[in-house]
N, C-alpha and C. Protein backbone atom coordinates (compact mmCIF):
# COMPACT_ATOMS: atom_id res chain seq x y z
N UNK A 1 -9.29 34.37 -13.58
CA UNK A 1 -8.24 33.42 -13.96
C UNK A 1 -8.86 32.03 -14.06
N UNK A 2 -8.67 31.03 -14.89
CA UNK A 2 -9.62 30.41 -15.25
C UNK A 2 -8.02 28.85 -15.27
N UNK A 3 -8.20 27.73 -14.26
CA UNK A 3 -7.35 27.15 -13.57
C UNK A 3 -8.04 25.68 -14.91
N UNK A 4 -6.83 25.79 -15.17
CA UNK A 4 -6.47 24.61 -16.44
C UNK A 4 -5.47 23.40 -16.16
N UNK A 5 -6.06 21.96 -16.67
CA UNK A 5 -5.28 20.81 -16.61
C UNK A 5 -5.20 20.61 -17.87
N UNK A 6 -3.74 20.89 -18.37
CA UNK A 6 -2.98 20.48 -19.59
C UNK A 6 -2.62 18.94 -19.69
N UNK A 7 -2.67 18.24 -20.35
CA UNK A 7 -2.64 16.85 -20.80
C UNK A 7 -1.78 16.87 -22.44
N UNK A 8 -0.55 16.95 -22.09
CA UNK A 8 0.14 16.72 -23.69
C UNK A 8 1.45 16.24 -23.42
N UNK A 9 1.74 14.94 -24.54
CA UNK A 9 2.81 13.89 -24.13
C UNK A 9 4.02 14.61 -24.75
N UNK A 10 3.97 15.68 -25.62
CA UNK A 10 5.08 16.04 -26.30
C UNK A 10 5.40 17.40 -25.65
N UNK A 11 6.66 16.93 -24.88
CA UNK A 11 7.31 17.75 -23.97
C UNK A 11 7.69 19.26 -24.40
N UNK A 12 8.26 19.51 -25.78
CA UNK A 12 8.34 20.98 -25.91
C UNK A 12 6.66 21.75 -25.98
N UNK A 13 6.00 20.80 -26.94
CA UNK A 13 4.73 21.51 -26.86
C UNK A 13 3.84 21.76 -25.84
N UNK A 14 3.78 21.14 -24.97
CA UNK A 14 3.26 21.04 -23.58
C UNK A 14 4.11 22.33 -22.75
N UNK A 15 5.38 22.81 -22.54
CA UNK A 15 6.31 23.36 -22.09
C UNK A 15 5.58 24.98 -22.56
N UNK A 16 5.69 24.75 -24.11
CA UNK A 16 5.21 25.84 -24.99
C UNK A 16 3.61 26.57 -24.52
N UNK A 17 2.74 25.39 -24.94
CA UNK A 17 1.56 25.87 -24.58
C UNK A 17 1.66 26.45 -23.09
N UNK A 18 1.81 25.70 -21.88
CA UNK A 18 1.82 26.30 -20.70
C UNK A 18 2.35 27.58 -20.24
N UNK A 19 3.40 27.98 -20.98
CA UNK A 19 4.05 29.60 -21.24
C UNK A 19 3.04 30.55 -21.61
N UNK A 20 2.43 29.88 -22.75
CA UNK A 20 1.13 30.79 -23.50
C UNK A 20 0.58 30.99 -22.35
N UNK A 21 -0.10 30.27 -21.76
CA UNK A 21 -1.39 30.15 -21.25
C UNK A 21 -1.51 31.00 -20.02
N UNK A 22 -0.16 30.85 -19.47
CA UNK A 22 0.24 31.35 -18.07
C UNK A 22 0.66 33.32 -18.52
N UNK A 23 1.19 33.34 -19.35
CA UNK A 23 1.05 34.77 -19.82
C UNK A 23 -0.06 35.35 -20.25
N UNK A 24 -1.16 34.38 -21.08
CA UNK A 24 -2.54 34.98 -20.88
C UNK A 24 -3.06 35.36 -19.56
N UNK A 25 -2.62 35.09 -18.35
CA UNK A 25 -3.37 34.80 -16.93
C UNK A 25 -4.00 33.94 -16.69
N UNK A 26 -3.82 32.75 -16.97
CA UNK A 26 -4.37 31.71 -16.58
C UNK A 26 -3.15 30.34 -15.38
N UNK A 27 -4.01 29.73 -14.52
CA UNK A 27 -3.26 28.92 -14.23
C UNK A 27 -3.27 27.89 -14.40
N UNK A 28 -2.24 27.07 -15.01
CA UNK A 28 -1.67 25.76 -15.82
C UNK A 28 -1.21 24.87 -14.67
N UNK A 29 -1.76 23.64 -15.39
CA UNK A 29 -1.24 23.03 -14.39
C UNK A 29 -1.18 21.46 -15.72
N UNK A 30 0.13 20.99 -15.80
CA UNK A 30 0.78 20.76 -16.99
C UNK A 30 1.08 19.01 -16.58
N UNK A 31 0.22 18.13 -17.12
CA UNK A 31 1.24 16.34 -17.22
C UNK A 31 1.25 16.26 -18.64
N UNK A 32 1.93 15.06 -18.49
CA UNK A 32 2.69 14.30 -19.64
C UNK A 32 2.32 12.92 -20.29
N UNK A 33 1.03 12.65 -19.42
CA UNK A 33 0.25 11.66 -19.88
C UNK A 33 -1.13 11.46 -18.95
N UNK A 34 -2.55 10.57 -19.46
CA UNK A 34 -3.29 10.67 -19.29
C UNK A 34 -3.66 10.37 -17.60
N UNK A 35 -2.65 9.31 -17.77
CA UNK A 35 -2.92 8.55 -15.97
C UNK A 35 -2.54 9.92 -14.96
N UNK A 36 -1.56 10.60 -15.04
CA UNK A 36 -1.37 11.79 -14.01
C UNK A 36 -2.35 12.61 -14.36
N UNK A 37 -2.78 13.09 -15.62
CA UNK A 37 -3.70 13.88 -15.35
C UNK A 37 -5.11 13.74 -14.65
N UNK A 38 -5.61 12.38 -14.82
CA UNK A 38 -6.65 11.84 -14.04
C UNK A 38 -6.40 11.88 -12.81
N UNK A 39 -5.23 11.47 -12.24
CA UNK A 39 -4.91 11.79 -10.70
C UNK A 39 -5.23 12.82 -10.30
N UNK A 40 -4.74 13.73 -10.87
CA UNK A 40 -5.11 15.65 -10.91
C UNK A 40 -6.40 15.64 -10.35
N UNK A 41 -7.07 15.09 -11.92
CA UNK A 41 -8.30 15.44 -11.55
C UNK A 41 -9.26 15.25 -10.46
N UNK A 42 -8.52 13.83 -9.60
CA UNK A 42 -9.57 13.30 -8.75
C UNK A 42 -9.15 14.00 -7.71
N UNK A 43 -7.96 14.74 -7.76
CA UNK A 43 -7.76 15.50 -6.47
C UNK A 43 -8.07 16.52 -6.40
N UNK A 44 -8.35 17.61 -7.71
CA UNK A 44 -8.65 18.72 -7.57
C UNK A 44 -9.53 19.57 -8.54
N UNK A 45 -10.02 20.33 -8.52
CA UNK A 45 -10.94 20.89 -9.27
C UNK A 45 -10.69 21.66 -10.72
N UNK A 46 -10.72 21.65 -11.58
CA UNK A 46 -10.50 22.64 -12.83
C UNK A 46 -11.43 23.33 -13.63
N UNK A 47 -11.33 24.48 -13.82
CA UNK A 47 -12.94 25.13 -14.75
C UNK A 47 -12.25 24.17 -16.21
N UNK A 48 -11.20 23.65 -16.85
CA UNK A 48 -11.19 23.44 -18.41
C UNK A 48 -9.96 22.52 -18.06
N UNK A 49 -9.97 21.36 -18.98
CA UNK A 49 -9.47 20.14 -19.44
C UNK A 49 -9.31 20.71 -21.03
N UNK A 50 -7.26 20.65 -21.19
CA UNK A 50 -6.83 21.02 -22.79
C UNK A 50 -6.28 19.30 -22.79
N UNK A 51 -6.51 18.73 -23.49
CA UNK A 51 -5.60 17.61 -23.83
C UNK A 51 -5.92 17.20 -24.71
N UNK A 52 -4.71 16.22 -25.51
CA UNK A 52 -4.40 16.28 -26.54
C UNK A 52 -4.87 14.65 -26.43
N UNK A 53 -5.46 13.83 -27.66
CA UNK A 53 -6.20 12.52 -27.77
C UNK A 53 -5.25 11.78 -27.39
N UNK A 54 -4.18 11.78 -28.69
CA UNK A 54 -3.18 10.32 -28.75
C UNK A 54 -2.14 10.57 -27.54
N UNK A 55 -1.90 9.98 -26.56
CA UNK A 55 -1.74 9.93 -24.99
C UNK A 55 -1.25 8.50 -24.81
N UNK A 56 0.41 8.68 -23.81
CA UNK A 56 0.62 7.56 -22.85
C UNK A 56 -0.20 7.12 -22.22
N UNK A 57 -0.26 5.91 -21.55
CA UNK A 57 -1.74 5.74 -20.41
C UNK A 57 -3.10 5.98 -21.23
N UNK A 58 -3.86 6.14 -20.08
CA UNK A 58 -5.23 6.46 -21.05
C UNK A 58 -5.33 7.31 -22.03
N UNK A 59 -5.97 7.59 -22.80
CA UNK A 59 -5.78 8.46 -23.99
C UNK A 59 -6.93 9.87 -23.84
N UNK A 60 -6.52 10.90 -24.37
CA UNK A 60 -7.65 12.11 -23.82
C UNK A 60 -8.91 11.69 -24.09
N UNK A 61 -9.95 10.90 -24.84
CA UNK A 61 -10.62 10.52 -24.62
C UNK A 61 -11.64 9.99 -23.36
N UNK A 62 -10.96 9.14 -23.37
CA UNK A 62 -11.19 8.71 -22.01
C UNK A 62 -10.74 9.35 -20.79
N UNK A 63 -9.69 10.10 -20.32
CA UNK A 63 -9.68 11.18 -19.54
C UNK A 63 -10.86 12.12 -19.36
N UNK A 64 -11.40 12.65 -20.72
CA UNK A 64 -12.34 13.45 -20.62
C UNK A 64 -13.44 12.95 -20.26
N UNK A 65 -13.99 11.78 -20.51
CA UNK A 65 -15.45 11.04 -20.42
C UNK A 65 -15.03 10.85 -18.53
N UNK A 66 -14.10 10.63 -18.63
CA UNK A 66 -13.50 10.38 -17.12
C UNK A 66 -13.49 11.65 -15.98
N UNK A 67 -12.96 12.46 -16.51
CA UNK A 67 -13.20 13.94 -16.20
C UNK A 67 -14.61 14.55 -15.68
N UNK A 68 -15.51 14.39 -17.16
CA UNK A 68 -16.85 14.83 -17.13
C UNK A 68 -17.68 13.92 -15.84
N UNK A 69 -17.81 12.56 -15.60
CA UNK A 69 -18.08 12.10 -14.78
C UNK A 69 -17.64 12.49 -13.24
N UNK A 70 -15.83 12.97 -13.03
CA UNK A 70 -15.90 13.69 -11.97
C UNK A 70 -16.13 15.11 -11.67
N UNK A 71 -16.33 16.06 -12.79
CA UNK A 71 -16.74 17.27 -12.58
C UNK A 71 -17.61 17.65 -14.00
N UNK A 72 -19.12 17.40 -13.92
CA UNK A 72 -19.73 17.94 -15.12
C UNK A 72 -19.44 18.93 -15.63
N UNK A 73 -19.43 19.72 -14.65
CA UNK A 73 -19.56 21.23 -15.03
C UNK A 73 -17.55 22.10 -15.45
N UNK A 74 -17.34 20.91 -15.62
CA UNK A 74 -15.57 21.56 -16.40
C UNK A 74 -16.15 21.38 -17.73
N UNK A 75 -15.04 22.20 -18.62
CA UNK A 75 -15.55 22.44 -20.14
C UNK A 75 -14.10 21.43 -20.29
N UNK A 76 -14.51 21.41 -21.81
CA UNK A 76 -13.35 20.36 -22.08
C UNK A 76 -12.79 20.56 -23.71
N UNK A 77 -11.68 20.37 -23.83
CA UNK A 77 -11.06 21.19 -25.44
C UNK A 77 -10.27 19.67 -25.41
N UNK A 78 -10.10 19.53 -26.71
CA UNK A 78 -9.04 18.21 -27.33
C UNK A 78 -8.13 19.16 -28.12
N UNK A 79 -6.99 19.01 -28.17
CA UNK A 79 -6.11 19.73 -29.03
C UNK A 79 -5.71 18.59 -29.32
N UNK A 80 -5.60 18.49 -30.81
CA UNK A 80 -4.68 17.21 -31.58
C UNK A 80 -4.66 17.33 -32.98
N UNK A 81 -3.92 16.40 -33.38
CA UNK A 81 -3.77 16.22 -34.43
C UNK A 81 -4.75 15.37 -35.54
N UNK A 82 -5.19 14.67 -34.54
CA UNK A 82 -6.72 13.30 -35.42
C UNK A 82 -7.64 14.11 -34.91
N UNK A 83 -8.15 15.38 -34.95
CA UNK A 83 -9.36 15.96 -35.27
C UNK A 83 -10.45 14.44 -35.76
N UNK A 84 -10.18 13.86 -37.27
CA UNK A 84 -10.88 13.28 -37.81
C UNK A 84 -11.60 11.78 -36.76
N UNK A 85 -10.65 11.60 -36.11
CA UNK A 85 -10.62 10.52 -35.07
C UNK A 85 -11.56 11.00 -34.19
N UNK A 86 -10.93 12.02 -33.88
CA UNK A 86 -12.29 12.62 -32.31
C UNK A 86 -13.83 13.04 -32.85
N UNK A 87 -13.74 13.49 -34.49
CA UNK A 87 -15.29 13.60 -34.69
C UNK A 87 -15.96 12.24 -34.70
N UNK A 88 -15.14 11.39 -35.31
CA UNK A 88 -15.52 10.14 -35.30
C UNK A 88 -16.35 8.99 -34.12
N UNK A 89 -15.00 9.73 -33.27
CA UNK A 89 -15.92 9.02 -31.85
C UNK A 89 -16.45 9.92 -31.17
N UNK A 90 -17.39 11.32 -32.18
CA UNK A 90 -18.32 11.93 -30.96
C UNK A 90 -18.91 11.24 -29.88
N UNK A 91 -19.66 9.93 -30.54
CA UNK A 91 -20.76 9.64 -29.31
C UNK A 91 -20.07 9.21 -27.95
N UNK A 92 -18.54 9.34 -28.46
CA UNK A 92 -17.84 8.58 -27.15
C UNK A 92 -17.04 9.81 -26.16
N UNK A 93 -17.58 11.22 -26.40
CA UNK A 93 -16.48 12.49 -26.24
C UNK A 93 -18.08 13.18 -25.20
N UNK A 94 -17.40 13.72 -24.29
CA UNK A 94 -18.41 14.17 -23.38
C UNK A 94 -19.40 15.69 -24.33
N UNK A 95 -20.49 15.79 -23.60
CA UNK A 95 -21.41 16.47 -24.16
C UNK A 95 -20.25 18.05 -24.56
N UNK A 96 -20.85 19.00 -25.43
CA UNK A 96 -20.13 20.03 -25.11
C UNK A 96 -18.58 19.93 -25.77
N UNK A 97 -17.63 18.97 -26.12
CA UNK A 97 -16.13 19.13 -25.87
C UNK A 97 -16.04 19.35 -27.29
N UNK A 98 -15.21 21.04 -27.12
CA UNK A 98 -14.26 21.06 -28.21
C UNK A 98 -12.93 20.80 -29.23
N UNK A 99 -13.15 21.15 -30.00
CA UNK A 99 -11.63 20.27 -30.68
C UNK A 99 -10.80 21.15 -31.48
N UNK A 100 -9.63 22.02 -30.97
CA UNK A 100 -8.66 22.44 -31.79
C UNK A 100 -8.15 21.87 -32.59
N UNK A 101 -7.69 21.73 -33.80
CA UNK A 101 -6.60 20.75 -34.48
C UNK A 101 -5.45 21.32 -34.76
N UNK A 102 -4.17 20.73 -34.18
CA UNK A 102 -2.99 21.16 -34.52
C UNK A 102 -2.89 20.85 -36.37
N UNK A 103 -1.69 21.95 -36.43
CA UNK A 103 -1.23 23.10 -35.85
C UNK A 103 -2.06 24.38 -35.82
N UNK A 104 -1.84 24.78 -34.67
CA UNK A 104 -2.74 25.91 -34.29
C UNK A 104 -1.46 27.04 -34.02
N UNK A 105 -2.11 28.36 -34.23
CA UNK A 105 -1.02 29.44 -33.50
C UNK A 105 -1.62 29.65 -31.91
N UNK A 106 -0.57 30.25 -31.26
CA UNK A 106 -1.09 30.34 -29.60
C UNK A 106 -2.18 31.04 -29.90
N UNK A 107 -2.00 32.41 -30.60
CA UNK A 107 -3.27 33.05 -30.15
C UNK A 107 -4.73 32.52 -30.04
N UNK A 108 -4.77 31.54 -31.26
CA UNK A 108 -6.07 30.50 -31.26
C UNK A 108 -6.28 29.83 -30.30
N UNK A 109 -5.18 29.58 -29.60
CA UNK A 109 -5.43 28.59 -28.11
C UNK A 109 -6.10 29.63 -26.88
N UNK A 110 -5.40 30.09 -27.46
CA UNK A 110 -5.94 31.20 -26.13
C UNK A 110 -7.22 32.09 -26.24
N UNK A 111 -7.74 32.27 -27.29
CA UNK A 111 -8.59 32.78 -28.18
C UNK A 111 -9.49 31.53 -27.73
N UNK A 112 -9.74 30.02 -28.20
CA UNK A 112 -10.33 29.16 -27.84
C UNK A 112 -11.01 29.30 -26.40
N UNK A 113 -9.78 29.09 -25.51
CA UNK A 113 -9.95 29.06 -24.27
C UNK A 113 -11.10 29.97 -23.55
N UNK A 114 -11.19 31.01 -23.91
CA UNK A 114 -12.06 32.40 -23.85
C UNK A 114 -13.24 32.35 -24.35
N UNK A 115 -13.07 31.87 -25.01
CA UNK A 115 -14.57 31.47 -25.92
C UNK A 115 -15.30 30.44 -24.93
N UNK A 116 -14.66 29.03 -24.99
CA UNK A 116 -14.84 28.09 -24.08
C UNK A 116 -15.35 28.65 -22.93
N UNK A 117 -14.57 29.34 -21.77
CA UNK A 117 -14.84 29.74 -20.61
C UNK A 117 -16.03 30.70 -20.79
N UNK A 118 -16.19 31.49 -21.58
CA UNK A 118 -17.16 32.75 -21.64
C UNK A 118 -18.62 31.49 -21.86
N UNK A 119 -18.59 30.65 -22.29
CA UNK A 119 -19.86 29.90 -23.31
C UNK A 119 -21.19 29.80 -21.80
């Protein structure tokens, strides 16, 4: 079971994905913007960081560079919509981090995730 911090400001989709994820067997653990999820993070451990760029509070970006500094060894996925934005600021996106682009179907998320974790 492979223990996930979800980061997505849009409440049905966030709601949605975490259903997926948790019926794949995984455990979710779900905020609504960047500042709680960083809290998360400094309190607790995660094999994978899903969040989505454009973000209340800090933005997944910076969560993740933020992230990677407190746990290298978490993998890290961006799900969003500015794909074009996040290739853009590779040099600013931790080593390694992948990028879904909405719209995606679950199975791809979850399909992702597996890939990710297996790498």
């Amino acid at each position: 079971m492979t223990k996930i911090l979800l980061a997505e400001d849009d409440d049905s989709l966030r709601s949605f994905l975490t259903a997926a994820l948790r019926r794949a067997g995984h455990d979710v653990q779900a905020y609504e913007d960047g500042d709680q999820a960083l809290t998360a993070l400094e309190r607790e451990v995660f094999d994978l960081l899903l969040t989505d760029i454009q973000m209340p509070g800090i933005d997944g970006i910076e969560l993740a560079r933020r992230g990677a500094e407190l746990d290298p060894a978490m993998k890290i996925v961006f799900i969003t919509g500015f794909a074009a934005v996040a290739l853009s600021n590779k040099a600013n996106t931790p080593a390694g981090a992948k990028i879904l682009s909405k719209p995606f179907h679950l199975r791809e998320l979850v399909d992702e995730v597996e890939r990710v974790m297996a790498a």
